[in-house]
PDB file of N, CA and C in Angstrom:
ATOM      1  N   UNK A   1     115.358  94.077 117.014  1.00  0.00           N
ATOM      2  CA  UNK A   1     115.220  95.508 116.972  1.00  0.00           C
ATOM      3  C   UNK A   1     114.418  95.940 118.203  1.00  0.00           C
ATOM      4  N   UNK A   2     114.603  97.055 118.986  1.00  0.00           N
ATOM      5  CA  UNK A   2     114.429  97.534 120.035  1.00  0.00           C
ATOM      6  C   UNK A   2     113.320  98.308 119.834  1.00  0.00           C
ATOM      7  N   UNK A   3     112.245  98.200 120.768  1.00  0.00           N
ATOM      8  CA  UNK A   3     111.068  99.233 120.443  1.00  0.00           C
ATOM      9  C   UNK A   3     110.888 100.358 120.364  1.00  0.00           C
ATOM     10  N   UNK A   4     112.254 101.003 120.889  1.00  0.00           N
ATOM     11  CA  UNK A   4     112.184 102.330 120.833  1.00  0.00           C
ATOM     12  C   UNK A   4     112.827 102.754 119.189  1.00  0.00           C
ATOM     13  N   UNK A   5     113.611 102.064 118.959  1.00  0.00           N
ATOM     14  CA  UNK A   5     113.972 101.894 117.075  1.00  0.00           C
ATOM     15  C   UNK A   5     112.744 101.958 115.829  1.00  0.00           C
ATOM     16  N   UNK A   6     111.407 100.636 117.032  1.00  0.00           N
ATOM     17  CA  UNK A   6     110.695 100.296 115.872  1.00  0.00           C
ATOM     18  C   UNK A   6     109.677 101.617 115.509  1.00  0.00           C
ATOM     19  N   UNK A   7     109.676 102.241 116.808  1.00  0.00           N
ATOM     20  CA  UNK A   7     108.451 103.512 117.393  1.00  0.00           C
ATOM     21  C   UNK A   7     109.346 104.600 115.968  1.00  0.00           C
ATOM     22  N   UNK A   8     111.029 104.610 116.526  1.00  0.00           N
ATOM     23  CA  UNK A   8     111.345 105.829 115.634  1.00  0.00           C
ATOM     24  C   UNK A   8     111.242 105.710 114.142  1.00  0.00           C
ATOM     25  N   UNK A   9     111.030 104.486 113.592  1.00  0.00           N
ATOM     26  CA  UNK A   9     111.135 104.096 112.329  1.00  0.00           C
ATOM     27  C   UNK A   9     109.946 104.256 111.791  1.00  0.00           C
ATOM     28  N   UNK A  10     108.575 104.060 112.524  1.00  0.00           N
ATOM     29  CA  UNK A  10     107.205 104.226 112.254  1.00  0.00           C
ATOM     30  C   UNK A  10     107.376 105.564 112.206  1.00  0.00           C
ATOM     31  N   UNK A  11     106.828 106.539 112.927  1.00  0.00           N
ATOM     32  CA  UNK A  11     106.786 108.049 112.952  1.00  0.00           C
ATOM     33  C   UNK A  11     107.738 109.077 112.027  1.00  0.00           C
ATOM     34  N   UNK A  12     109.014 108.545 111.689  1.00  0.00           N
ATOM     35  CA  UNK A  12     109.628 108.586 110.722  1.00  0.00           C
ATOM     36  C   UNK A  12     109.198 108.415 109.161  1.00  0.00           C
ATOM     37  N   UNK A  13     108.379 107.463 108.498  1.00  0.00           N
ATOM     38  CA  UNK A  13     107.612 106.851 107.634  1.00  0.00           C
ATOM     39  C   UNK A  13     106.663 107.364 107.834  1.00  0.00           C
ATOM     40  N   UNK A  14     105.596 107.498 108.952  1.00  0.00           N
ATOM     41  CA  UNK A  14     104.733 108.633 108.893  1.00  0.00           C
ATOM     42  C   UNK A  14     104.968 109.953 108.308  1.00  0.00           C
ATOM     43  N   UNK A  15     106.079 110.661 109.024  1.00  0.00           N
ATOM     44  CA  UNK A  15     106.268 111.877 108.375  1.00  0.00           C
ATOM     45  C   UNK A  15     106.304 111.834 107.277  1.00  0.00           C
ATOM     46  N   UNK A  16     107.202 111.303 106.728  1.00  0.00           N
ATOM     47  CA  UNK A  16     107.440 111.060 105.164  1.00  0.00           C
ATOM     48  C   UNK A  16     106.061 110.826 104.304  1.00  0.00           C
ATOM     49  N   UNK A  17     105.196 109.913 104.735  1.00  0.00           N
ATOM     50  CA  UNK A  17     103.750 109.486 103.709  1.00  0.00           C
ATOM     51  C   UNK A  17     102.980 110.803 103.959  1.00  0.00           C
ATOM     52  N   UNK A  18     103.213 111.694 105.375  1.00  0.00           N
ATOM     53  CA  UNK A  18     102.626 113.020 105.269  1.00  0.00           C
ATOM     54  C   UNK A  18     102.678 113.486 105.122  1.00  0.00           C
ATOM     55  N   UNK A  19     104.582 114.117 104.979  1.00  0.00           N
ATOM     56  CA  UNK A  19     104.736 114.713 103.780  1.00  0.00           C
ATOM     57  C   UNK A  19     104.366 114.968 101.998  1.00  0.00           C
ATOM     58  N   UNK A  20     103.865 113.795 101.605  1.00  0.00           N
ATOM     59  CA  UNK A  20     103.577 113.588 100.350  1.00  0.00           C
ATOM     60  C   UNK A  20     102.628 113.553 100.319  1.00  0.00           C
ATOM     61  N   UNK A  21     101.388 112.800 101.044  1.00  0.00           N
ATOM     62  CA  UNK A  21     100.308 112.921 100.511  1.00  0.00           C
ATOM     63  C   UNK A  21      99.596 114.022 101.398  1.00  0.00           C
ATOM     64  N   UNK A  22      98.909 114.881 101.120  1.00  0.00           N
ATOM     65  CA  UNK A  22      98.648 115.995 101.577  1.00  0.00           C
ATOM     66  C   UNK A  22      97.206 115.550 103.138  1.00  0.00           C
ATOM     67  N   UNK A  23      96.838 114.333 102.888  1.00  0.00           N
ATOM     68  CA  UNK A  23      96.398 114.066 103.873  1.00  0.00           C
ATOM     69  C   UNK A  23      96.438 113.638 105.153  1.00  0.00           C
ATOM     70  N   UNK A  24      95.960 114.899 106.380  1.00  0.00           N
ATOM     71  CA  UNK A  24      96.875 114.454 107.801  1.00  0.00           C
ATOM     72  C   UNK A  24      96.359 112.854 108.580  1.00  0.00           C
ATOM     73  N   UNK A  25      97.364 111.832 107.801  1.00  0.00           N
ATOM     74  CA  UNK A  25      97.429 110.569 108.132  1.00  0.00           C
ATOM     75  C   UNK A  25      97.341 110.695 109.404  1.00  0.00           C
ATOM     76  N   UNK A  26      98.231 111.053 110.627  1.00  0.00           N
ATOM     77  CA  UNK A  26      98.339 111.268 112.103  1.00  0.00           C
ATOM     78  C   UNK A  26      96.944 111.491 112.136  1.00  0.00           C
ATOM     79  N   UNK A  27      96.269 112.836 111.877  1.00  0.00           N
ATOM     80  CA  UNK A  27      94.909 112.646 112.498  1.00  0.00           C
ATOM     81  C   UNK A  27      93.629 112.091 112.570  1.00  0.00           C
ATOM     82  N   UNK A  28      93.892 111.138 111.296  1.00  0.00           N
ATOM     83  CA  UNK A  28      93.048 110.457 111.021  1.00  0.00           C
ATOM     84  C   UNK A  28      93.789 109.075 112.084  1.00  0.00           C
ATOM     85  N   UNK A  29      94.571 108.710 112.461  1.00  0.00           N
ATOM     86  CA  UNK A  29      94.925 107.502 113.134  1.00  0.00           C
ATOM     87  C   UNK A  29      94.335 107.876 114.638  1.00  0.00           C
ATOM     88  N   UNK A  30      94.728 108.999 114.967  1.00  0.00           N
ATOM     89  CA  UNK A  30      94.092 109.469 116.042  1.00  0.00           C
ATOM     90  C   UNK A  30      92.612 109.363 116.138  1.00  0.00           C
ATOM     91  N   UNK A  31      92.202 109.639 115.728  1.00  0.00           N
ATOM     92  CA  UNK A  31      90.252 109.978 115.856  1.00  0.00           C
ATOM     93  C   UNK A  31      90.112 108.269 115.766  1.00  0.00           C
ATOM     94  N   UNK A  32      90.708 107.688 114.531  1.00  0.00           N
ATOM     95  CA  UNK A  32      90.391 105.881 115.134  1.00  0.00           C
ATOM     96  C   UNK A  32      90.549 105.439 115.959  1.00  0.00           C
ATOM     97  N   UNK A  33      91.254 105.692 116.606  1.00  0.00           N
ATOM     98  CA  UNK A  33      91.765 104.804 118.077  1.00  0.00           C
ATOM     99  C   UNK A  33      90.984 105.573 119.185  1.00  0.00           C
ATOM    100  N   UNK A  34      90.667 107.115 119.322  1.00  0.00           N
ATOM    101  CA  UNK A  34      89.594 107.742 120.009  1.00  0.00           C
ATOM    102  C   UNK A  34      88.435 107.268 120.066  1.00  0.00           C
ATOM    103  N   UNK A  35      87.741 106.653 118.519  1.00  0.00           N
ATOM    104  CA  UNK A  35      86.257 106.090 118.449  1.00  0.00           C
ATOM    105  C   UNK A  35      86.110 104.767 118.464  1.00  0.00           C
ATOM    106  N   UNK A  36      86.763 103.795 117.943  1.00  0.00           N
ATOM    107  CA  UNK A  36      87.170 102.675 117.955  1.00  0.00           C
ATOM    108  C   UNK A  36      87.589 101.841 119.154  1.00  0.00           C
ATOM    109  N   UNK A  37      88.657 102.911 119.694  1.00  0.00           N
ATOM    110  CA  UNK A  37      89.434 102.153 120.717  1.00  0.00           C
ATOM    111  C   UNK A  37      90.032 100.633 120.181  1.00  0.00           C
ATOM    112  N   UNK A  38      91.014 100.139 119.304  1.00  0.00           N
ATOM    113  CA  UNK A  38      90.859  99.060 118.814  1.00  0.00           C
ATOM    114  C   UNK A  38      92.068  98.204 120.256  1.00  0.00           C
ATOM    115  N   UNK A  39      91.788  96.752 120.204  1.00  0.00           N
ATOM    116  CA  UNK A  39      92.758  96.165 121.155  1.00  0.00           C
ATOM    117  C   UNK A  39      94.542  96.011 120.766  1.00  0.00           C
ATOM    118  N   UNK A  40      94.432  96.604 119.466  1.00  0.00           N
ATOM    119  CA  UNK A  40      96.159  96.738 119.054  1.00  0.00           C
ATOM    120  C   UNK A  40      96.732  98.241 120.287  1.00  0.00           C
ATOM    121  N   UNK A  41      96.275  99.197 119.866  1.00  0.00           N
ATOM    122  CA  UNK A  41      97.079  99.965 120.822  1.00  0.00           C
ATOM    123  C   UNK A  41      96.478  99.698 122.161  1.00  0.00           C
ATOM    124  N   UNK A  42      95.963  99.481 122.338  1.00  0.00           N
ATOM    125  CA  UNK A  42      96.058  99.159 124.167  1.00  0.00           C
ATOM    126  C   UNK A  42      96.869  98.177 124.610  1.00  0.00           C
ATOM    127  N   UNK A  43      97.093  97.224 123.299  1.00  0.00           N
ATOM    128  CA  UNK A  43      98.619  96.283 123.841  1.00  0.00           C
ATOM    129  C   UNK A  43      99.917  96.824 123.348  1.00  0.00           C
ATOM    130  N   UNK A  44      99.492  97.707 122.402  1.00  0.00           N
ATOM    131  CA  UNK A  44     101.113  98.261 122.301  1.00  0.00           C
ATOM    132  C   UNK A  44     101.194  99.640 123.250  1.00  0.00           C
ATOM    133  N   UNK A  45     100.238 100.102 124.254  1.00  0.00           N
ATOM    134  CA  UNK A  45     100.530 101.137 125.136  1.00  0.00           C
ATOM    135  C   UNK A  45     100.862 100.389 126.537  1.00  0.00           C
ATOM    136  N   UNK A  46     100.197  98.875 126.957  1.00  0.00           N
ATOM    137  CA  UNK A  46     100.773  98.331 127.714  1.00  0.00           C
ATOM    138  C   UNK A  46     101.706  97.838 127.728  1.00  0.00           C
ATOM    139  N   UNK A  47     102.630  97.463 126.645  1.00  0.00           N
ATOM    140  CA  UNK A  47     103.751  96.952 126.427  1.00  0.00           C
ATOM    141  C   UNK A  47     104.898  98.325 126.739  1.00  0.00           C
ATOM    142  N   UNK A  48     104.678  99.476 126.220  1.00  0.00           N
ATOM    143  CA  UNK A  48     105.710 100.642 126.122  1.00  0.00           C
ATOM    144  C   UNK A  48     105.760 100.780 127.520  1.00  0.00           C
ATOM    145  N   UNK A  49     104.738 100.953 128.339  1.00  0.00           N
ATOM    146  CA  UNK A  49     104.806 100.905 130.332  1.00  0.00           C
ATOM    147  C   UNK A  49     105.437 100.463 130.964  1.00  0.00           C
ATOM    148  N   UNK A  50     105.536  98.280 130.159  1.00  0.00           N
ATOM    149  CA  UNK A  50     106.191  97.736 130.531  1.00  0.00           C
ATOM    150  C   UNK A  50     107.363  97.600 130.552  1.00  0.00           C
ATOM    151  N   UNK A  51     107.431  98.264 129.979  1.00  0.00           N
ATOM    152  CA  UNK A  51     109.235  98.140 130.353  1.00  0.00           C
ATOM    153  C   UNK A  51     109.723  99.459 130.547  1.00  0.00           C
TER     154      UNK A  51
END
């Protein structure tokens, strides 16, 4: 499966769990990775570059 598949399939499933549960999941993922900075997305933002 192609990463641009796996990206649409995540954000897709996002919408959906945010749709239902009334809490904005997105912004809470955001502010973690703002304060945190964890080493998962900095390899999955160097990987999306890469290619």
């Amino acid at each position: 499966m192609s990463l641009k598949t796996q990206i649409l399939i995540n954000l897709v499933v996002l919408a959906i769990v945010d749709t239902v549960i009334p809490i904005p999941i997105t912004a809470m993922v955001l502010i973690m990775v703002l304060f945190q900075k964890p080493k998962w997305f900095k390899d999955w933002v160097d990987r999306i570059y890469r290619r």
